[in-house]
Every structure is written in structure tokens, then in C-alpha cells.
N, C-alpha and C. Protein backbone atom coordinates (compact mmCIF):
# COMPACT_ATOMS: atom_id res chain seq x y z
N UNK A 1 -14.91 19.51 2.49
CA UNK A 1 -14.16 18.92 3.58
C UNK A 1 -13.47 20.05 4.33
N UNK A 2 -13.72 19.99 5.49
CA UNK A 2 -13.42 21.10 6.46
C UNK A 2 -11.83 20.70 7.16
N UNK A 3 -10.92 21.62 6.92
CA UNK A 3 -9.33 21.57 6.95
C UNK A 3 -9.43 21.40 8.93
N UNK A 4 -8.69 20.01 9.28
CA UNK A 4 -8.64 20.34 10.73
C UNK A 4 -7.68 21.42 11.32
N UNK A 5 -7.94 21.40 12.16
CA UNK A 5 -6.84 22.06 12.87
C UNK A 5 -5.44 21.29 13.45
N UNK A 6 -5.70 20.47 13.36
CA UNK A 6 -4.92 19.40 13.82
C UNK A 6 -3.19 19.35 13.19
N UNK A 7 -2.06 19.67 13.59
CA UNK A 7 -0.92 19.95 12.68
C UNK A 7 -0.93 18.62 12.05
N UNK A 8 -1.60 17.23 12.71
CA UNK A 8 -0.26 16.08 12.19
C UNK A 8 -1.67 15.77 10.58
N UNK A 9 -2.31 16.66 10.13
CA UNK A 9 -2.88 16.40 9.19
C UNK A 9 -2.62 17.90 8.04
N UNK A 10 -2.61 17.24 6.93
CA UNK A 10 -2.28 17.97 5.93
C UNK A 10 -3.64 17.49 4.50
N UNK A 11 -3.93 18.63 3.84
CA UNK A 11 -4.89 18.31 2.81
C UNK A 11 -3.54 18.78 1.79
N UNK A 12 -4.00 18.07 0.11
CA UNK A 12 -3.31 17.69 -0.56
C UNK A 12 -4.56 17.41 -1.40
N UNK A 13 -4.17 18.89 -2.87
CA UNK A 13 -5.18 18.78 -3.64
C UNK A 13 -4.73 19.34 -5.26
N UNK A 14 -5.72 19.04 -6.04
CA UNK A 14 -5.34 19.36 -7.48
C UNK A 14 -6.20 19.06 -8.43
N UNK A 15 -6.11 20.48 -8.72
CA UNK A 15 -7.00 20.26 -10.46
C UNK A 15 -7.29 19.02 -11.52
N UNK A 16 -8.12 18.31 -11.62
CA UNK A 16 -7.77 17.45 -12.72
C UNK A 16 -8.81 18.00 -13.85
N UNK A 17 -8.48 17.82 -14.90
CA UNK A 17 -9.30 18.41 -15.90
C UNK A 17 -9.81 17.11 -16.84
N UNK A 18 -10.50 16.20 -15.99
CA UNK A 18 -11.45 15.42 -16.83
C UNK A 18 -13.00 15.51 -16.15
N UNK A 19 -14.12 14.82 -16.99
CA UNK A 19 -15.43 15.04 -16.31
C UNK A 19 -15.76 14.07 -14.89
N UNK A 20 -16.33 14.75 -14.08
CA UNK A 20 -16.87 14.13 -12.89
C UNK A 20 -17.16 12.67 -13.19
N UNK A 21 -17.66 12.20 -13.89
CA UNK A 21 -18.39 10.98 -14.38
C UNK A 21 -17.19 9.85 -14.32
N UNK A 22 -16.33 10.04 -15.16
CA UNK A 22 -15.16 9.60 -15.82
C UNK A 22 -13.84 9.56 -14.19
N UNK A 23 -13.90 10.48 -13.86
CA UNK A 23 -13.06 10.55 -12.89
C UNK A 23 -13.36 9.72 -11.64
N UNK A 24 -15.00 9.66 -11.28
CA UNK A 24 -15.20 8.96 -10.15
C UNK A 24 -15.40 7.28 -10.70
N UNK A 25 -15.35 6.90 -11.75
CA UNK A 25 -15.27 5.65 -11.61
C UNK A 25 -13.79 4.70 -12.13
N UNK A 26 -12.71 5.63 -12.59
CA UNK A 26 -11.47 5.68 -12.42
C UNK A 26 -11.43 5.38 -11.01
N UNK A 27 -11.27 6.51 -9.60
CA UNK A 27 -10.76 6.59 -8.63
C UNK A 27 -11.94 5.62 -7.49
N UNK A 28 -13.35 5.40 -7.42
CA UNK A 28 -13.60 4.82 -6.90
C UNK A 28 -14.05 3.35 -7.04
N UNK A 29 -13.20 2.56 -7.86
CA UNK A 29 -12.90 1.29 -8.59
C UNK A 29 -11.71 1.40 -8.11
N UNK A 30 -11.01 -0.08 -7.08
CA UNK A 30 -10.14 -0.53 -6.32
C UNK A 30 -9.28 -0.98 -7.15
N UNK A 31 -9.69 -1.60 -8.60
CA UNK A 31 -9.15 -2.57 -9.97
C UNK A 31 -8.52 -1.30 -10.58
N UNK A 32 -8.92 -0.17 -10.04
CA UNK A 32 -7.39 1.13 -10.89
C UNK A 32 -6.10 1.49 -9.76
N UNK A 33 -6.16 0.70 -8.82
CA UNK A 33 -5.02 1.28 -8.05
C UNK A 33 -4.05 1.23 -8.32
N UNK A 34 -3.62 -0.06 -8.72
CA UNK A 34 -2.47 -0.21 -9.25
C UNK A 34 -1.86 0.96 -10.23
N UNK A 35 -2.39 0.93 -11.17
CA UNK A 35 -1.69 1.97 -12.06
C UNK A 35 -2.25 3.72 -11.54
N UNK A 36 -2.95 4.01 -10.91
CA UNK A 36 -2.58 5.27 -10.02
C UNK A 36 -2.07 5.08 -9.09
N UNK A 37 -2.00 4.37 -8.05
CA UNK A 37 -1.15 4.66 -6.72
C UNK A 37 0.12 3.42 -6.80
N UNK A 38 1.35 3.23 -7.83
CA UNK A 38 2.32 2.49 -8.05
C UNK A 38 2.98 1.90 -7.26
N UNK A 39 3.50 2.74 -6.64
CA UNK A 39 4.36 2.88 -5.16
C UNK A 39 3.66 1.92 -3.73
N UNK A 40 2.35 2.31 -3.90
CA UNK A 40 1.59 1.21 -3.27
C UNK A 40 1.21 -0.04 -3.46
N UNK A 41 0.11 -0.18 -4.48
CA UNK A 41 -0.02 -1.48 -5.01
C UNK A 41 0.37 -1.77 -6.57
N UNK A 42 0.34 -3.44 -6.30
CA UNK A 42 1.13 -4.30 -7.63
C UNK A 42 -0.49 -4.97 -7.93
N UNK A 43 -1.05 -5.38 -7.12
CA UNK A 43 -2.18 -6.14 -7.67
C UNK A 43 -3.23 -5.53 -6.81
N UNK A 44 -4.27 -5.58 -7.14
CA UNK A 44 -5.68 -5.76 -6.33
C UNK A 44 -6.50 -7.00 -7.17
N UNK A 45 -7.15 -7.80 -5.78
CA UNK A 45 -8.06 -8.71 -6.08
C UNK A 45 -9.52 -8.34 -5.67
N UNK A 46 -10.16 -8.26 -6.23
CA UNK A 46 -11.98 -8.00 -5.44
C UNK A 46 -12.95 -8.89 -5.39
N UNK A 47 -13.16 -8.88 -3.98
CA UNK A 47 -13.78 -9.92 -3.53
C UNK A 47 -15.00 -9.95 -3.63
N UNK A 48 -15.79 -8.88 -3.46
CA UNK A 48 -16.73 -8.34 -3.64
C UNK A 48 -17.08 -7.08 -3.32
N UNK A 49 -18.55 -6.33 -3.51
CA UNK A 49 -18.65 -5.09 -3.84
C UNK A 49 -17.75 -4.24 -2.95
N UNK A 50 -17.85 -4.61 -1.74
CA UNK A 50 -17.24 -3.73 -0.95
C UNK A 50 -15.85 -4.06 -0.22
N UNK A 51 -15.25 -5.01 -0.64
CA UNK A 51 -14.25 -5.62 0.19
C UNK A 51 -12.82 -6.14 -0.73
N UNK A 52 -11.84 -5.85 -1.18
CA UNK A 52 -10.88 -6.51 -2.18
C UNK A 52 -9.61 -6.64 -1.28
N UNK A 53 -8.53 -7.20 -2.27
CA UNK A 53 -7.40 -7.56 -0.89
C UNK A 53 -6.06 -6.92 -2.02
N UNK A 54 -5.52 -5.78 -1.37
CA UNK A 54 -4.62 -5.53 -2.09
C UNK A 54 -2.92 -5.99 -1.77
N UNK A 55 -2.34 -5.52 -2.84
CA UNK A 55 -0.79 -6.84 -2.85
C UNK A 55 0.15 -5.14 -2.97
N UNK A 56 1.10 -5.10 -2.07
CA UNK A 56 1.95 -4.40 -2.46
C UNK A 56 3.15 -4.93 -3.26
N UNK A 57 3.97 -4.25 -3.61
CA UNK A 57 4.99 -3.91 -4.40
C UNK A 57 5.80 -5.47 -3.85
N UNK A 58 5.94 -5.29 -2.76
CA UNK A 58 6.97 -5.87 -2.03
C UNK A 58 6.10 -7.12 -1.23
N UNK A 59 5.16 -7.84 -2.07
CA UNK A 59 4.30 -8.52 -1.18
C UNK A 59 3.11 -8.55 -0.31
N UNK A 60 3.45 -7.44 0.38
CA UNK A 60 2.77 -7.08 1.40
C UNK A 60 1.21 -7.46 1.15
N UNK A 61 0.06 -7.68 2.24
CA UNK A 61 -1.22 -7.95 1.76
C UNK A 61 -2.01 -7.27 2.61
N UNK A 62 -3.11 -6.44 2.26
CA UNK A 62 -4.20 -5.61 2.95
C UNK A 62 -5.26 -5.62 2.78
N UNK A 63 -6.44 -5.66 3.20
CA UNK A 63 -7.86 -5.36 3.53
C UNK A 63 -7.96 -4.01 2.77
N UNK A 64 -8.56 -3.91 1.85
CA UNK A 64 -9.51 -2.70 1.37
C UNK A 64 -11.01 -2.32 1.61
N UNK A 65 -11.54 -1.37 2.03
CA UNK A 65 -12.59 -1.42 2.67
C UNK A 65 -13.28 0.30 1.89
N UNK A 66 -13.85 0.04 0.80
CA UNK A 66 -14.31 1.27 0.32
C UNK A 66 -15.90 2.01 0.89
N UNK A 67 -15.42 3.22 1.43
CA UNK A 67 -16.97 4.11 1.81
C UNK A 67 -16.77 5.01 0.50
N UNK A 68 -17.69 4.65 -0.23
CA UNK A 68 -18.21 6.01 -1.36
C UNK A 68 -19.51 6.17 -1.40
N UNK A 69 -19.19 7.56 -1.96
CA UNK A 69 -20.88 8.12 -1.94
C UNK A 69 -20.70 9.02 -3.03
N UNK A 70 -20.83 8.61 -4.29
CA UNK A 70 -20.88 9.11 -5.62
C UNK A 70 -21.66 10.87 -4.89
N UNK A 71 -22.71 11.05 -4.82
CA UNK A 71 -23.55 12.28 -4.81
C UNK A 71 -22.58 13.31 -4.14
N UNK A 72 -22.09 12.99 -3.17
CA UNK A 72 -21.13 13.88 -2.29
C UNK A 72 -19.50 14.04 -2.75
N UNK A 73 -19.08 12.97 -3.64
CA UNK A 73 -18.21 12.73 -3.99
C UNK A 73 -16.96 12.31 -3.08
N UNK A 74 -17.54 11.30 -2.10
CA UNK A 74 -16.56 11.09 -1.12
C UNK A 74 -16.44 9.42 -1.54
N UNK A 75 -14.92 9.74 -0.81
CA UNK A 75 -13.82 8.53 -1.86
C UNK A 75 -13.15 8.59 -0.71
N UNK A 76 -13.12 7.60 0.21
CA UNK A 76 -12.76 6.99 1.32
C UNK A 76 -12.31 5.68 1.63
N UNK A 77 -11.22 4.97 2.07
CA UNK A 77 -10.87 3.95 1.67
C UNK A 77 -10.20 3.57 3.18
N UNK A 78 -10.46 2.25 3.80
CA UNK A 78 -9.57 1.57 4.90
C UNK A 78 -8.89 0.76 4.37
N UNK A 79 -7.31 0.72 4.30
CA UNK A 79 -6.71 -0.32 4.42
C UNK A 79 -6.44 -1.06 5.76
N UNK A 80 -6.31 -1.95 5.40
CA UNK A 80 -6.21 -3.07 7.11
C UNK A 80 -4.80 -3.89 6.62
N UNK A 81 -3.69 -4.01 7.70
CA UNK A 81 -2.71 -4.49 6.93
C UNK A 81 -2.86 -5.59 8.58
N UNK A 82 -1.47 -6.38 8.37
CA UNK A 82 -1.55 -8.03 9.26
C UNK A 82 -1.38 -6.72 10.53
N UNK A 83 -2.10 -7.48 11.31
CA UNK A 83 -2.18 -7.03 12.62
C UNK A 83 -3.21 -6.31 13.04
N UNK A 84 -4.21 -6.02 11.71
CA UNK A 84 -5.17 -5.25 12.71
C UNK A 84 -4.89 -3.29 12.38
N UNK A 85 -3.99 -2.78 11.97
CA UNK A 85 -3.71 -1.54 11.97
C UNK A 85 -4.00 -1.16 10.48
N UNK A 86 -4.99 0.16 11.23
CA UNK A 86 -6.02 0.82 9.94
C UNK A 86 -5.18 2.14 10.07
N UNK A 87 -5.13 1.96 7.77
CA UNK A 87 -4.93 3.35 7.37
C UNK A 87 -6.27 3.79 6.61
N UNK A 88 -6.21 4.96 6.59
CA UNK A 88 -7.78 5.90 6.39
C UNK A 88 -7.13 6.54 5.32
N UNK A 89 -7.58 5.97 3.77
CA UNK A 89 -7.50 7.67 2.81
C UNK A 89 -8.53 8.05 2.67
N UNK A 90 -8.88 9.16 3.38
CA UNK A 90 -10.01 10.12 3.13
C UNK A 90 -10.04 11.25 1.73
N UNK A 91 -10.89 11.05 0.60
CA UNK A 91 -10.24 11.96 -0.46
C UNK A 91 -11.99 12.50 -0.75
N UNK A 92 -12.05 13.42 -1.39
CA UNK A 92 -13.43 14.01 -2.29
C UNK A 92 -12.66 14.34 -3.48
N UNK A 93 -13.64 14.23 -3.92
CA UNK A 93 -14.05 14.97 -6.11
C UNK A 93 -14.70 15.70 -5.69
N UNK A 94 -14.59 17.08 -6.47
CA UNK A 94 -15.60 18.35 -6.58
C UNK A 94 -15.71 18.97 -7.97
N UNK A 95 -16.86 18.49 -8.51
CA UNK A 95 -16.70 18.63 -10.18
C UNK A 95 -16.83 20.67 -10.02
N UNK A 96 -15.97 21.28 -10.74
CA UNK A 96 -15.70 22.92 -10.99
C UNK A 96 -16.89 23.12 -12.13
N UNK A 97 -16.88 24.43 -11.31
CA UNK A 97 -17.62 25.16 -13.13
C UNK A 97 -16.80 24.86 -14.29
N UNK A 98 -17.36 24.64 -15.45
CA UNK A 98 -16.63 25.06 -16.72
C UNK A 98 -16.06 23.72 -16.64
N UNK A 99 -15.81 22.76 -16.02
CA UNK A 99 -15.70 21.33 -16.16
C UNK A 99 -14.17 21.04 -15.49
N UNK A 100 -13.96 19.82 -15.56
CA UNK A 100 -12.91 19.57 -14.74
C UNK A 100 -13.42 19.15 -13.14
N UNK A 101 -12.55 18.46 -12.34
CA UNK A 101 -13.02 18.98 -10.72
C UNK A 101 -11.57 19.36 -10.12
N UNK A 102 -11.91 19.41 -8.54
CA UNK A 102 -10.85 19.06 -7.87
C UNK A 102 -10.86 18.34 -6.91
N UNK A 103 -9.77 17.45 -7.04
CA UNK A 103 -9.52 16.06 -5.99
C UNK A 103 -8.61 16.53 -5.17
N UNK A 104 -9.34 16.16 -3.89
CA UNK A 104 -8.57 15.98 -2.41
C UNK A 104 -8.29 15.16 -1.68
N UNK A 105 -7.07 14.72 -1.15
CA UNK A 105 -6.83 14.03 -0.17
C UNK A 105 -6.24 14.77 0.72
N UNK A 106 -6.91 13.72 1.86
CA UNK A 106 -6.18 14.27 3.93
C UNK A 106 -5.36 13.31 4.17
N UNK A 107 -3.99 14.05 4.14
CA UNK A 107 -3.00 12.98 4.57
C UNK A 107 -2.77 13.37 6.01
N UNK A 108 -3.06 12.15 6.57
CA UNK A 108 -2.81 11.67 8.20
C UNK A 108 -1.86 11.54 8.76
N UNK A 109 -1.47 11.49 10.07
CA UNK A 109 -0.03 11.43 10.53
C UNK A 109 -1.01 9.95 12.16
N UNK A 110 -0.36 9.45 11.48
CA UNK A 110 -0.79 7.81 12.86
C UNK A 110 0.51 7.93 14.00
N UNK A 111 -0.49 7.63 14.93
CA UNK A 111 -0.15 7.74 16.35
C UNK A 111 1.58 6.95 16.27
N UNK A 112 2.39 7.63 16.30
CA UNK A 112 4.15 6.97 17.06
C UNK A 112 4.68 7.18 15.64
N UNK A 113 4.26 7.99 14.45
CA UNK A 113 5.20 8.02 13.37
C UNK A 113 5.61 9.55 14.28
N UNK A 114 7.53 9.35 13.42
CA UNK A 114 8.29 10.12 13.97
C UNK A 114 8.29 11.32 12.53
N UNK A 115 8.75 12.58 13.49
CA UNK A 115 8.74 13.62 12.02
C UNK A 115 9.18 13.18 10.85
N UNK A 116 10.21 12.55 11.08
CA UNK A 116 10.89 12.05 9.06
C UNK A 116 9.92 11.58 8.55
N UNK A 117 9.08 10.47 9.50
CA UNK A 117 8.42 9.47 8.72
C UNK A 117 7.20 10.32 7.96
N UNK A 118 6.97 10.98 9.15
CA UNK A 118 5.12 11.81 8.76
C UNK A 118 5.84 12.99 7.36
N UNK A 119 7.13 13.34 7.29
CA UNK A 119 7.36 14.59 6.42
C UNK A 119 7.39 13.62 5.07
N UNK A 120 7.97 12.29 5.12
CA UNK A 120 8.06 11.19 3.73
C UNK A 120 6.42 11.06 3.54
N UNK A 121 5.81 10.82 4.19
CA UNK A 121 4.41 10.13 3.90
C UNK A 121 3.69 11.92 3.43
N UNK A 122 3.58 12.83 3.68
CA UNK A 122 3.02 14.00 3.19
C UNK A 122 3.40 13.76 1.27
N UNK A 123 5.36 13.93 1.66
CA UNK A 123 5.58 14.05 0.59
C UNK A 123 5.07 12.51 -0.64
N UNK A 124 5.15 11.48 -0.34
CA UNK A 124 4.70 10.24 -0.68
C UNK A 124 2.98 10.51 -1.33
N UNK A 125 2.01 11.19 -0.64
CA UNK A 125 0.83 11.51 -1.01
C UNK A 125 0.84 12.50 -1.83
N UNK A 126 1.74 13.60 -1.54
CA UNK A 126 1.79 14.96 -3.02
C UNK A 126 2.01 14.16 -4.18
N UNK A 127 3.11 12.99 -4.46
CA UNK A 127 3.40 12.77 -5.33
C UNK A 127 2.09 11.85 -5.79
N UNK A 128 1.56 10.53 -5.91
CA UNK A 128 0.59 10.06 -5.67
C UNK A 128 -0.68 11.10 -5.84
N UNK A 129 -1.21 11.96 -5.60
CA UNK A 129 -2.08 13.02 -6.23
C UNK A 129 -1.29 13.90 -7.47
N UNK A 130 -0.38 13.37 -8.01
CA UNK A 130 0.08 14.31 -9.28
C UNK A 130 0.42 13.00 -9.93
N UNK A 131 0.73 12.16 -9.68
CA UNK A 131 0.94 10.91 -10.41
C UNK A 131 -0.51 10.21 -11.01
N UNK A 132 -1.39 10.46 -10.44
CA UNK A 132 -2.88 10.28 -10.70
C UNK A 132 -3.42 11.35 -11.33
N UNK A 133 -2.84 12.39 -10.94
CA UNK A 133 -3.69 13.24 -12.20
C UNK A 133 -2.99 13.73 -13.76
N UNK A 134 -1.92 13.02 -13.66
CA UNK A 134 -1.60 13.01 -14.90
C UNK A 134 -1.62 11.68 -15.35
N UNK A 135 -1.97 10.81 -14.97
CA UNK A 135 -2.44 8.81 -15.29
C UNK A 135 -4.06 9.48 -16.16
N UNK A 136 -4.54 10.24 -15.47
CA UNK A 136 -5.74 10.51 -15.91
C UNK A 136 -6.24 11.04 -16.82
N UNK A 137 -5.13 12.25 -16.58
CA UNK A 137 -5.86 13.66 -17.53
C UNK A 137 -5.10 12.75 -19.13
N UNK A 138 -4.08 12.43 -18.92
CA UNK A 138 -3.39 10.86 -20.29
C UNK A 138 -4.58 10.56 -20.76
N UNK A 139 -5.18 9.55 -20.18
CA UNK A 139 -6.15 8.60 -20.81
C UNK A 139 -7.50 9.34 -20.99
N UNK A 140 -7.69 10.73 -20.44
CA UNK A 140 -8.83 11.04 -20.98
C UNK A 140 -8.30 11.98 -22.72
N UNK A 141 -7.73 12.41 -22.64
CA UNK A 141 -6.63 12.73 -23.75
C UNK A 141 -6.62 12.11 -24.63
N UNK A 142 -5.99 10.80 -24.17
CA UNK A 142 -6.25 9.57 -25.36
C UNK A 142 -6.95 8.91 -25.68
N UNK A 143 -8.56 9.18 -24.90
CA UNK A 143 -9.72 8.64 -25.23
C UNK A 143 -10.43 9.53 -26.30
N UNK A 144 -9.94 11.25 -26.12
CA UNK A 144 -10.61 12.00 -26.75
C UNK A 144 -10.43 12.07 -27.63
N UNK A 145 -9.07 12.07 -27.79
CA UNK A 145 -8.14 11.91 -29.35
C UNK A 145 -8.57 10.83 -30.83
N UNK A 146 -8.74 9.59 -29.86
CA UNK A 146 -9.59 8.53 -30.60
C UNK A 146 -11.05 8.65 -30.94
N UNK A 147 -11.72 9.30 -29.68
CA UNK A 147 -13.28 10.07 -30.23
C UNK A 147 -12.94 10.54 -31.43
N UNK A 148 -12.11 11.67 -31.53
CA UNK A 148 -12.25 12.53 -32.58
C UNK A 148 -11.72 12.24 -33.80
N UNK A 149 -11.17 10.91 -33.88
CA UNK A 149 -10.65 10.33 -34.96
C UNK A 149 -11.67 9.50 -35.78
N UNK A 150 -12.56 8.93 -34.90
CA UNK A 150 -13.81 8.27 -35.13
C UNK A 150 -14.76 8.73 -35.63
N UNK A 151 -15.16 10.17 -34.87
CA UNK A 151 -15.92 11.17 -35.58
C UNK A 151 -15.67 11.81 -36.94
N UNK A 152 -14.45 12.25 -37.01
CA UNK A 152 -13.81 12.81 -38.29
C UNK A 152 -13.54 12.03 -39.30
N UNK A 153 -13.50 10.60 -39.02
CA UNK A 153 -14.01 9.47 -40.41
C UNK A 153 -15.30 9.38 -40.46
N UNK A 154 -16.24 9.32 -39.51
CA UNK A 154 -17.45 8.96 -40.20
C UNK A 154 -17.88 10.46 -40.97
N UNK A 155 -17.55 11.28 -40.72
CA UNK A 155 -17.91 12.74 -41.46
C UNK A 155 -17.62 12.82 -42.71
N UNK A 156 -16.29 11.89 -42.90
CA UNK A 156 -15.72 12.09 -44.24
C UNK A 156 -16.35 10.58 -44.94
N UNK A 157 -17.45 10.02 -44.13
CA UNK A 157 -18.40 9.02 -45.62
C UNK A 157 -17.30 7.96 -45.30
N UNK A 158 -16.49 7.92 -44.31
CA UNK A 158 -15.44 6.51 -44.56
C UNK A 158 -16.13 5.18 -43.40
């Protein structure tokens, strides 16, 4: 993903150290938002493959509209909230050598937000990309942990 030039956009990125596989169907499954992006949503419902309706915190109700493309690792998402007004998270996975990837998001600045607002929403997305990658790198942790507990009994004949 090519960095614009554009000031009112900012990229916002970070190491996660679980496998490509594991990570893209965590993040491009709408039914994990909730517990990675908190602050945003309380529920998601899915309607079908491509379309679910998410519930914020505070009620609120939105249109989810997922573009992915596993091969490229693009993880793109429209929300549509009442009225018609689209937010764009544009994010990629880039699985690293030696394992792990790194996840990106482009945080946007929409037409009539004032500096406070656009400097909260930067900071709102840093947090939200570190809040997700430690939701993650957790449960792959605690998936591995239990692998190896599983493995290390059947070794021992139990």
C-alpha cells in the first residue's frame, strides 16, 4: 500500500506475531469485531456473505460492507451509518519472513472533521491496532499453550 501524500491521511501499522492463515480469518470475519475493535462495536449481526449490520456501544447501527482478497491480503471494510455517510477502513496483512506479518491500517480524515476531531480519530485507530494485536498475539498464545499441552500428554502414553 502506497503512503499518500495527502496530510489528512495517516498509515498506522504493527507487527503481529501470529501466522498469516490464523490472522486473516480473525480480522477478515465481521463476527470478531467486537472483541478487537471495543470502542466501536457491541454486536455484529451477518446477514450474509458480504453484508452484516453492526451495533455500537451506544446503540448506534451500521452497514458493513467487506472487500477482501485473501491473496493480496487486503482487508477493507465500508461502514454506512443512518444517513447515507461512508467510513472506509482500508487495512492489509503482509505475512514477514521468519513468520509473523504486518498489519496496516489508513486512517482517513472525512471531509468537515475539525483538527481535534481528525488528531482523536488517528489517535482512536493507534490504539485499536495495538488493542488487536495484543487480542491476538493472547489467543494465539493460548491456543499454542494448549497445543503443547495436548502434545506433551499424548507423548507421555496418557
Amino acid at each position: 500500500m502506497n503512503r499518500p501524500e495527502d496530510p489528512s491521511t495517516e498509515l498506522v501499522s504493527s507487527q503481529i506475531g501470529v501466522p498469516f492463515a490464523i490472522l486473516w480469518d480473525a480480522l477478515a470475519d465481521s463476527a470478531n469485531f467486537p472483541r478487537l475493535y471495543p470502542r466501536r462495536f457491541a454486536r455484529v449481526q451477518r446477514l450474509g456473505p458480504n453484508f452484516s449490520v453492526g451495533i455500537g456501544p451506544a446503540g448506534e447501527r451500521f452497514a458493513l460492507r467487506p472487500n477482501l482478497c485473501r491473496e493480496t491480503g487486503v482487508i477493507d471494510v465500508e461502514l454506512v451509518v443512518a444517513g447515507g455517510e461512508v467510513e472506509r477502513w482500508r487495512s492489509r496483512l503482509v505475512p514477514r519472513p521468519g513468520g509473523g506479518c504486518r498489519y496496516v491500517r489508513l486512517a482517513s480524515r472525512r471531509a468537515g472533521v475539525n483538527d481535534a476531531a481528525w488528531e482523536e480519530h488517528r489517535r482512536a485507530v493507534t490504539a485499536e491496532v495495538a488493542h488487536l494485536r495484543t487480542v491476538l498475539e493472547r489467543e494465539h498464545a493460548e491456543r499454542a499453550a494448549r497445543g503443547a499441552i495436548v502434545r506433551s500428554g499424548d507423548r507421555s502414553g496418557t
